[in-house]
PDB file of N, CA and C in Angstrom:
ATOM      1  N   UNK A   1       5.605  -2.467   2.381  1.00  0.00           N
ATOM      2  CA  UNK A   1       4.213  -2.833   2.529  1.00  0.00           C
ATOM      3  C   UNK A   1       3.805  -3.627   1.290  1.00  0.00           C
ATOM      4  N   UNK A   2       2.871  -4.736   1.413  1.00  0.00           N
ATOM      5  CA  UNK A   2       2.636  -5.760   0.561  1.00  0.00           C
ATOM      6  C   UNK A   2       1.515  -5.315  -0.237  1.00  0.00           C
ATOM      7  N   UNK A   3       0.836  -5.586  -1.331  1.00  0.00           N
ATOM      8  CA  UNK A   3       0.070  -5.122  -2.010  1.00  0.00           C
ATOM      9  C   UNK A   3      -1.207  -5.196  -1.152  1.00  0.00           C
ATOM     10  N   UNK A   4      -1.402  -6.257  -0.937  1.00  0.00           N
ATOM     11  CA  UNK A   4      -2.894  -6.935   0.517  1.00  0.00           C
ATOM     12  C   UNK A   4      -2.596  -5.668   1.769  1.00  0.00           C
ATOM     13  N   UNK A   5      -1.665  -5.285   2.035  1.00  0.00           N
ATOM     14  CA  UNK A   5      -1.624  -4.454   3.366  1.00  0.00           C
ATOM     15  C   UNK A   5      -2.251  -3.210   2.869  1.00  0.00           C
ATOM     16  N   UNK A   6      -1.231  -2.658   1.143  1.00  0.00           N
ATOM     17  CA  UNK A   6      -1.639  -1.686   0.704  1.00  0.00           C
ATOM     18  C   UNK A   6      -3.322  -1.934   0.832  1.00  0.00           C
ATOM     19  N   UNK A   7      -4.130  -2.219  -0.030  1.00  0.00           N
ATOM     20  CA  UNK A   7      -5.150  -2.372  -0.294  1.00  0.00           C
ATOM     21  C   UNK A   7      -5.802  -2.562   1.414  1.00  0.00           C
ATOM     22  N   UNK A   8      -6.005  -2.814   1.786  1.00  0.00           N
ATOM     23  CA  UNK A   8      -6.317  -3.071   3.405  1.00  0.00           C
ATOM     24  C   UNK A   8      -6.387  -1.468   3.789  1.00  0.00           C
ATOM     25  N   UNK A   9      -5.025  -0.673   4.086  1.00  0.00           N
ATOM     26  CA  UNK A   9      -4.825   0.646   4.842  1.00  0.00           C
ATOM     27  C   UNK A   9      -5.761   1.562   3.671  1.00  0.00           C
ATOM     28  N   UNK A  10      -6.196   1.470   2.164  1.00  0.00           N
ATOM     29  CA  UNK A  10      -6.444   2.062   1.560  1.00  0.00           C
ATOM     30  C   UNK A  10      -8.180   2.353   1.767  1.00  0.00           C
ATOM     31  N   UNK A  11      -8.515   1.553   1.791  1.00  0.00           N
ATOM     32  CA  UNK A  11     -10.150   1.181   2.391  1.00  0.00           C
ATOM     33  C   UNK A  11     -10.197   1.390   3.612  1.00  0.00           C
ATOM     34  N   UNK A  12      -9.369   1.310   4.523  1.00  0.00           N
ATOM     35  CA  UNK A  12      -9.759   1.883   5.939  1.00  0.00           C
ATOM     36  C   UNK A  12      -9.428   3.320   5.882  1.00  0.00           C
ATOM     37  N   UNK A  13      -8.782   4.077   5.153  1.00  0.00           N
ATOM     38  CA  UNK A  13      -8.857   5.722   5.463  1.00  0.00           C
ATOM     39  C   UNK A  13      -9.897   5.776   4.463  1.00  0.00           C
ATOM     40  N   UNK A  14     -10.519   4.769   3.264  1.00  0.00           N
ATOM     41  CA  UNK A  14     -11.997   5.532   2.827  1.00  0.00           C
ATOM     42  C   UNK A  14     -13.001   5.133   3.832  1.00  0.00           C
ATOM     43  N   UNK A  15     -12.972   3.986   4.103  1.00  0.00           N
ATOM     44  CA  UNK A  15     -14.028   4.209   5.294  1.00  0.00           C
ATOM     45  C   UNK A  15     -13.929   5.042   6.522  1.00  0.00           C
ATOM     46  N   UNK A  16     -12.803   5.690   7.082  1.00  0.00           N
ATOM     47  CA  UNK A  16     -13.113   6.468   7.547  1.00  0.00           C
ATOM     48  C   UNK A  16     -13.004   8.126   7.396  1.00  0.00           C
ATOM     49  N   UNK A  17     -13.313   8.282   6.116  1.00  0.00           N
ATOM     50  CA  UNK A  17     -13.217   9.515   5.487  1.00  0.00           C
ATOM     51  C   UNK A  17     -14.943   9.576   5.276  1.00  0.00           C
ATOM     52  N   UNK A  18     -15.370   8.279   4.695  1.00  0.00           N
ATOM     53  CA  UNK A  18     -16.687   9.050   4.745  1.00  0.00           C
ATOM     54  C   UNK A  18     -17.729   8.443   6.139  1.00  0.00           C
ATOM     55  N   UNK A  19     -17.217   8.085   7.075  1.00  0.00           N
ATOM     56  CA  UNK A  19     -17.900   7.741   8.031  1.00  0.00           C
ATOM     57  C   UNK A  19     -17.873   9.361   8.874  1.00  0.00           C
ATOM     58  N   UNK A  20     -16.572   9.865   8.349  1.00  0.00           N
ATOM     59  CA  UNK A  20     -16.767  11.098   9.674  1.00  0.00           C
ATOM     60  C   UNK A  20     -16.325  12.757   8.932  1.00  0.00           C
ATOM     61  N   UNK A  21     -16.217  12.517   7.468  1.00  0.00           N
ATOM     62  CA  UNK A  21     -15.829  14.000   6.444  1.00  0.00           C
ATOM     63  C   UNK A  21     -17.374  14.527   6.549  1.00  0.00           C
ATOM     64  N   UNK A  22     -16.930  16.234   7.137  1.00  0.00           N
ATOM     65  CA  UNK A  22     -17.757  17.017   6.969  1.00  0.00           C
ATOM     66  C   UNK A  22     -17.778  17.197   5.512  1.00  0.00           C
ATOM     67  N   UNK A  23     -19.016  18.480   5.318  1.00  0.00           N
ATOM     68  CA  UNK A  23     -19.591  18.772   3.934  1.00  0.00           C
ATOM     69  C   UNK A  23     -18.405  19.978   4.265  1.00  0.00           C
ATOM     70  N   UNK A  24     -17.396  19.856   2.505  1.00  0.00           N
ATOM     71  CA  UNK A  24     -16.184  20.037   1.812  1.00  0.00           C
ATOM     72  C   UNK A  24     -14.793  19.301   2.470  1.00  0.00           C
ATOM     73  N   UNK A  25     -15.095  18.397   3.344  1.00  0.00           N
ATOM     74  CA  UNK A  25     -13.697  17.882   3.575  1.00  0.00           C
ATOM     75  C   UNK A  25     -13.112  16.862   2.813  1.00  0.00           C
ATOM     76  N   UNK A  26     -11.847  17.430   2.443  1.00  0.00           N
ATOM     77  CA  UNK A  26     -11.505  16.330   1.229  1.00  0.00           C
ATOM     78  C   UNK A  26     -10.211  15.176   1.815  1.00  0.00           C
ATOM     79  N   UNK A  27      -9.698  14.305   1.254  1.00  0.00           N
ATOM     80  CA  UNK A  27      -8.687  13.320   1.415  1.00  0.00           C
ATOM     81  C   UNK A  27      -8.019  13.295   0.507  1.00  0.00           C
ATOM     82  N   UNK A  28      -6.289  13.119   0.342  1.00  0.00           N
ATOM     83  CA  UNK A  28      -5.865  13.295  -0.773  1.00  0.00           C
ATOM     84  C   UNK A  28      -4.562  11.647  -0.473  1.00  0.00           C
ATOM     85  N   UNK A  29      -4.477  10.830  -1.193  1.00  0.00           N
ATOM     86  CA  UNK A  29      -3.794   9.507  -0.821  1.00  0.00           C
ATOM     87  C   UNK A  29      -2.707   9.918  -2.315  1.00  0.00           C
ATOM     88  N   UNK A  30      -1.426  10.153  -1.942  1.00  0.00           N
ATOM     89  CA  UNK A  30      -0.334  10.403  -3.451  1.00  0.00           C
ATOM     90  C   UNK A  30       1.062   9.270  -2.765  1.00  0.00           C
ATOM     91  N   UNK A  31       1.495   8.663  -4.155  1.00  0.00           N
ATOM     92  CA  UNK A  31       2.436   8.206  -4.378  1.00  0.00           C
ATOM     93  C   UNK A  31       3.520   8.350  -3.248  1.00  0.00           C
ATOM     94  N   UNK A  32       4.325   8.095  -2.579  1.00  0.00           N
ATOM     95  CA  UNK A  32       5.810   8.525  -2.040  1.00  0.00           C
ATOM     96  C   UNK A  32       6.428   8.949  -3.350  1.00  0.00           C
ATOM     97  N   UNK A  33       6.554  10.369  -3.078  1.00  0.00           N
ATOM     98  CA  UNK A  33       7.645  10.866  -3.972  1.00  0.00           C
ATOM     99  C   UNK A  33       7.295  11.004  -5.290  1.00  0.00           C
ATOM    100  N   UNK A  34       5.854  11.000  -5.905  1.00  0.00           N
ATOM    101  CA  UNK A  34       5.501  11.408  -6.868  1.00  0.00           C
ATOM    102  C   UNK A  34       4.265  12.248  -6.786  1.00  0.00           C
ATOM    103  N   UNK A  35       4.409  13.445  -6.753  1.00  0.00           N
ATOM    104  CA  UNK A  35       3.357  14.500  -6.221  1.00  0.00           C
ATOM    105  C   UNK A  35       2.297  14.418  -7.607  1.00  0.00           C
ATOM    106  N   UNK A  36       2.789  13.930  -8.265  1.00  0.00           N
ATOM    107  CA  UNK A  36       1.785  14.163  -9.733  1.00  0.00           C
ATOM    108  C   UNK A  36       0.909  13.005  -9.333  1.00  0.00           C
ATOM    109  N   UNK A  37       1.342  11.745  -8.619  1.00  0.00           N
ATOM    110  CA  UNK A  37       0.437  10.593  -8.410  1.00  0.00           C
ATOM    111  C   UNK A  37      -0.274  10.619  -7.492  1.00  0.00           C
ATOM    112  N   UNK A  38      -1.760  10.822  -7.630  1.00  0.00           N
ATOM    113  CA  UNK A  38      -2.220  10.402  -6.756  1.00  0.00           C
ATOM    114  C   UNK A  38      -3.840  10.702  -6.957  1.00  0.00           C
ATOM    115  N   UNK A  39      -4.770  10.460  -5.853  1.00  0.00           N
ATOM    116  CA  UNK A  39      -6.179  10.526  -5.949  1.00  0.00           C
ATOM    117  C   UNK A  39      -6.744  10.907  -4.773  1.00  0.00           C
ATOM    118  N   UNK A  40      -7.720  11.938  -5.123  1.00  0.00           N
ATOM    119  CA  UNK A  40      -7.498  12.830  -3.687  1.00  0.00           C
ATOM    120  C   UNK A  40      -9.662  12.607  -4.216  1.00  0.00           C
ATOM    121  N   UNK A  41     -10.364  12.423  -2.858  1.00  0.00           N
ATOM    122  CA  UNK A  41     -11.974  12.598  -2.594  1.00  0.00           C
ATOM    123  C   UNK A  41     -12.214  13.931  -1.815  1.00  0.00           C
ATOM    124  N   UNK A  42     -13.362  14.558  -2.332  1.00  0.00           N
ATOM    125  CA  UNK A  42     -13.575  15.726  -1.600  1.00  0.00           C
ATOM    126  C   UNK A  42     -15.784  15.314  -1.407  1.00  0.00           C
ATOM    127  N   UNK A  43     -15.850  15.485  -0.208  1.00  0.00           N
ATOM    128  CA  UNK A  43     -17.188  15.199   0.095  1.00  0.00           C
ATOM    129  C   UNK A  43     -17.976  16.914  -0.360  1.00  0.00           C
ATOM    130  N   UNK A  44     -19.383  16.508  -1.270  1.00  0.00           N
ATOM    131  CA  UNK A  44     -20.006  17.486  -1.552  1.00  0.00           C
ATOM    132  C   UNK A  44     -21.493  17.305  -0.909  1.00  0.00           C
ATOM    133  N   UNK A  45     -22.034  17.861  -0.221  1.00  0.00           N
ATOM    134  CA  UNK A  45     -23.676  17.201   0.388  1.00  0.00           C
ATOM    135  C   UNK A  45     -23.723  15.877   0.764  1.00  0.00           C
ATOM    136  N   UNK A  46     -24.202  15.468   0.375  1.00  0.00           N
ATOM    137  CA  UNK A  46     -24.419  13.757   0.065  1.00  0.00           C
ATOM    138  C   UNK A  46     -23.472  13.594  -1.261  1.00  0.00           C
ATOM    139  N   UNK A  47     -23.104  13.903  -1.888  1.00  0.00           N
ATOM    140  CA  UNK A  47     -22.093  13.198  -2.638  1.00  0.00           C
ATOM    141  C   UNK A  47     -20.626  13.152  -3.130  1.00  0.00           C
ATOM    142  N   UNK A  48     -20.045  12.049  -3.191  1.00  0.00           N
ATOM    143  CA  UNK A  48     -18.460  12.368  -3.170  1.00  0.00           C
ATOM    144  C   UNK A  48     -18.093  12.876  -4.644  1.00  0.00           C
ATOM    145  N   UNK A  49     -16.483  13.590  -4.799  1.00  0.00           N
ATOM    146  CA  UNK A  49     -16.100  13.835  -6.040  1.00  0.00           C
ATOM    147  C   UNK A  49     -14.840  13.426  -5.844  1.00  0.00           C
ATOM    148  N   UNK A  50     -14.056  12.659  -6.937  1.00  0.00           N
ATOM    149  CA  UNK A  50     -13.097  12.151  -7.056  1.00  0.00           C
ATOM    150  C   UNK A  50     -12.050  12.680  -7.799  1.00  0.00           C
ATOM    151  N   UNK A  51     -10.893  12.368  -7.846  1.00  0.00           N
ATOM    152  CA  UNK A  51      -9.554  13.316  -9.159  1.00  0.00           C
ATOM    153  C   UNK A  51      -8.932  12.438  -8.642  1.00  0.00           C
ATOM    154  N   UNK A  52      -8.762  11.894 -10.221  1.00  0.00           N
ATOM    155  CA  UNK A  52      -6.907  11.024  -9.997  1.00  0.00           C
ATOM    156  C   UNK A  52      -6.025  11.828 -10.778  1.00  0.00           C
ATOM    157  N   UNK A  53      -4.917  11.553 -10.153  1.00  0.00           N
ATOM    158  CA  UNK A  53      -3.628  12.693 -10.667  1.00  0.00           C
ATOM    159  C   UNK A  53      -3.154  11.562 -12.336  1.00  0.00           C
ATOM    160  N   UNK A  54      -3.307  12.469 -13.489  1.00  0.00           N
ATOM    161  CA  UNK A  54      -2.841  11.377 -14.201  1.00  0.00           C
ATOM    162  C   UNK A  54      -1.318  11.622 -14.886  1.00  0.00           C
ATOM    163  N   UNK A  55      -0.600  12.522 -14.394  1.00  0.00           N
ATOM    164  CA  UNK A  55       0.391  12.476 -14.789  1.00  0.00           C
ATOM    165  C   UNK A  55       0.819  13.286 -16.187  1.00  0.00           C
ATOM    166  N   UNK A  56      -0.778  13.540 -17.312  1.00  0.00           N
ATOM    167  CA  UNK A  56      -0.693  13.822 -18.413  1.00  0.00           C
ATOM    168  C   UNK A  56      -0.109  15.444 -18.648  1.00  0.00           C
ATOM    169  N   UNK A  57      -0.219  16.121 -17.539  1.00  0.00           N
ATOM    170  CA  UNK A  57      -0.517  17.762 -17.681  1.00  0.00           C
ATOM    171  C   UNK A  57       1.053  17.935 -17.111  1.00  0.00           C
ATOM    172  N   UNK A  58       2.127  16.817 -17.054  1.00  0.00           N
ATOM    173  CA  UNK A  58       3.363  17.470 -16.143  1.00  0.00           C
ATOM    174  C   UNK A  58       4.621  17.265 -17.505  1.00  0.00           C
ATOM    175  N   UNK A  59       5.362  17.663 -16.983  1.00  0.00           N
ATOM    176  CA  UNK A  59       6.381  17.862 -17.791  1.00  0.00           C
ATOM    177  C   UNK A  59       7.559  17.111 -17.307  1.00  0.00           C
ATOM    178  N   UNK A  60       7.942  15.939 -18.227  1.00  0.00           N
ATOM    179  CA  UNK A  60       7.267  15.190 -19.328  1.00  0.00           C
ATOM    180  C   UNK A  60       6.173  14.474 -19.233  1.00  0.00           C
ATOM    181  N   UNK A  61       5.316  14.623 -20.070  1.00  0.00           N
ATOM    182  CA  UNK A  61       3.674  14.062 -20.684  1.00  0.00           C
ATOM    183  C   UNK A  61       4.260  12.654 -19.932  1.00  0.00           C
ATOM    184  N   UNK A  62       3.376  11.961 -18.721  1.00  0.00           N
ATOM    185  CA  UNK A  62       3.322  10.291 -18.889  1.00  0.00           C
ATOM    186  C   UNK A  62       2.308   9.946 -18.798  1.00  0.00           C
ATOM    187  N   UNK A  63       1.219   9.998 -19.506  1.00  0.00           N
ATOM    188  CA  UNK A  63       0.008   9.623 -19.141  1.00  0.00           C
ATOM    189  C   UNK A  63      -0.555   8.379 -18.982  1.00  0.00           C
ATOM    190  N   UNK A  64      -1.666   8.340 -18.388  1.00  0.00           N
ATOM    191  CA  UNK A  64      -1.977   6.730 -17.649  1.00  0.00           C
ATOM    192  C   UNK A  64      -2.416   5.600 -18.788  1.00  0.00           C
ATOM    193  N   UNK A  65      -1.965   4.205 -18.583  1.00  0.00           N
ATOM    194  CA  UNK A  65      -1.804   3.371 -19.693  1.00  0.00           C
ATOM    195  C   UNK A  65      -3.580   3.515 -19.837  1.00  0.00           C
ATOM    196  N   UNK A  66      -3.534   2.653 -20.988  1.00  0.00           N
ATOM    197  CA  UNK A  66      -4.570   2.224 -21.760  1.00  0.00           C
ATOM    198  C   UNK A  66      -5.755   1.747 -20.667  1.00  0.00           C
ATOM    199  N   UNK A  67      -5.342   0.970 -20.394  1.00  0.00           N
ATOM    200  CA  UNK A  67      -6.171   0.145 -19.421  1.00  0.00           C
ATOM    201  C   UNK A  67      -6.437   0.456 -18.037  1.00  0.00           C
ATOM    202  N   UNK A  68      -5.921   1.190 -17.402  1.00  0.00           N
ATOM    203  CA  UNK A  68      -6.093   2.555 -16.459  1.00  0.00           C
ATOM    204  C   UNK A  68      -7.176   3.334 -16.667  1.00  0.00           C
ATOM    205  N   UNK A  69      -6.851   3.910 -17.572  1.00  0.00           N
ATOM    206  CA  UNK A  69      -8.180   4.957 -18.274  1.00  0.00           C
ATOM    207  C   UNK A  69      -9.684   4.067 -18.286  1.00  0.00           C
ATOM    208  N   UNK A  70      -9.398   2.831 -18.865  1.00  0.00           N
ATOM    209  CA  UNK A  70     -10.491   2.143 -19.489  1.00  0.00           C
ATOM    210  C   UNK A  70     -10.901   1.865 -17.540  1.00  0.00           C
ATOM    211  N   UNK A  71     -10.606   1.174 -16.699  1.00  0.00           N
ATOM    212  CA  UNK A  71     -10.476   1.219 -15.654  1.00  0.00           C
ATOM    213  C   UNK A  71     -11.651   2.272 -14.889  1.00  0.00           C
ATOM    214  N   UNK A  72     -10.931   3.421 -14.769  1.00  0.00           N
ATOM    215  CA  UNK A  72     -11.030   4.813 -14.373  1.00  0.00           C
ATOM    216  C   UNK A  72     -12.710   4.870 -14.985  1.00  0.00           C
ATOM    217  N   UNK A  73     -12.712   4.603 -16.081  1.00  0.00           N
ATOM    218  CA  UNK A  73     -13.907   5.049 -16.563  1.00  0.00           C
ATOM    219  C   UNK A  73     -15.268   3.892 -16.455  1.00  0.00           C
ATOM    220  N   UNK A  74     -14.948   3.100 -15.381  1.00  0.00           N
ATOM    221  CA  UNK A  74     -15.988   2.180 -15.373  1.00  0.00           C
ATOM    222  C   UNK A  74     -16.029   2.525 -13.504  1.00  0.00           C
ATOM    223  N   UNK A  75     -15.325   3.520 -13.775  1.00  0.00           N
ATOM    224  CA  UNK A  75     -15.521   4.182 -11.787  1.00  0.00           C
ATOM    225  C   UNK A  75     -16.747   5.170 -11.802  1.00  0.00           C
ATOM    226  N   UNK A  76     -16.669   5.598 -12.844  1.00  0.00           N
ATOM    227  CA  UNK A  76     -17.670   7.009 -13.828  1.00  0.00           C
ATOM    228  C   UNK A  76     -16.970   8.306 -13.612  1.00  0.00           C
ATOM    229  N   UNK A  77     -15.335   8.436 -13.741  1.00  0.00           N
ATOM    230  CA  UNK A  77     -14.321   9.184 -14.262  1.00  0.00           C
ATOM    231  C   UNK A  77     -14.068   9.340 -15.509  1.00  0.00           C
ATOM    232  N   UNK A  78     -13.589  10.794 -15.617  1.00  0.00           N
ATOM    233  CA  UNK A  78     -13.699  10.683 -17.178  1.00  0.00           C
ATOM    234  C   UNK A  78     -12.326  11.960 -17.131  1.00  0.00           C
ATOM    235  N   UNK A  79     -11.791  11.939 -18.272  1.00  0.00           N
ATOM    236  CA  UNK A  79     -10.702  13.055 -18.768  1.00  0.00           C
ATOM    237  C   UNK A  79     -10.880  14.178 -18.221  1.00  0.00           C
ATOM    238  N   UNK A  80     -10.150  14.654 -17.855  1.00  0.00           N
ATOM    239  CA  UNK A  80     -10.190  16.141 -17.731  1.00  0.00           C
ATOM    240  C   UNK A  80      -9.492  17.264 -18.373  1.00  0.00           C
ATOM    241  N   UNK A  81      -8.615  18.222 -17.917  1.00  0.00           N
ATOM    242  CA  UNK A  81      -7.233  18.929 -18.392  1.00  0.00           C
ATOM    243  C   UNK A  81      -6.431  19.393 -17.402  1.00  0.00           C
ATOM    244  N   UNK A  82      -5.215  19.902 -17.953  1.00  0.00           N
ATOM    245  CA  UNK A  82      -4.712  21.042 -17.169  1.00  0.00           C
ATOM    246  C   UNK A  82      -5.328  22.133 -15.997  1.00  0.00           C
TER     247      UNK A  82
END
């Protein structure tokens, strides 16, 4: 799958996650084959909550580059922990 397809199938399961997610149903979209990767939405009332998997809390430490983070945080994500 091409990056354009990726991006395409990625926006159509968010649009239809929040066109039809009850209040606590969540979505979780991870890597093939990397269970640490990934970013999963869980619907709260009217508003969504987000978690990206960053890799930092597994063994071995790979945490997300520089510019990822910086990224992440103009989503209004922020650090978390273990």
């Amino acid at each position: 799958m091409n990056s354009t397809d990726r991006v395409a199938f990625y926006e159509t399961m968010l649009d239809t996650f929040l066109a039809k997610a009850k209040d606590g149903g969540y979505i979780v979209l991870e890597v093939v084959g990397g269970a640490d990767e990934y970013v999963q939405y869980r619907r709260c009332g009217d508003r969504i909550l987000g978690e990206v998997g960053s890799r930092q809390w597994a063994d071995p430490e790979r945490p997300l580059p520089a510019s990822a983070v910086d990224g992440l945080a103009l989503l209004g994500f922020s650090g978390g922990g273990p």
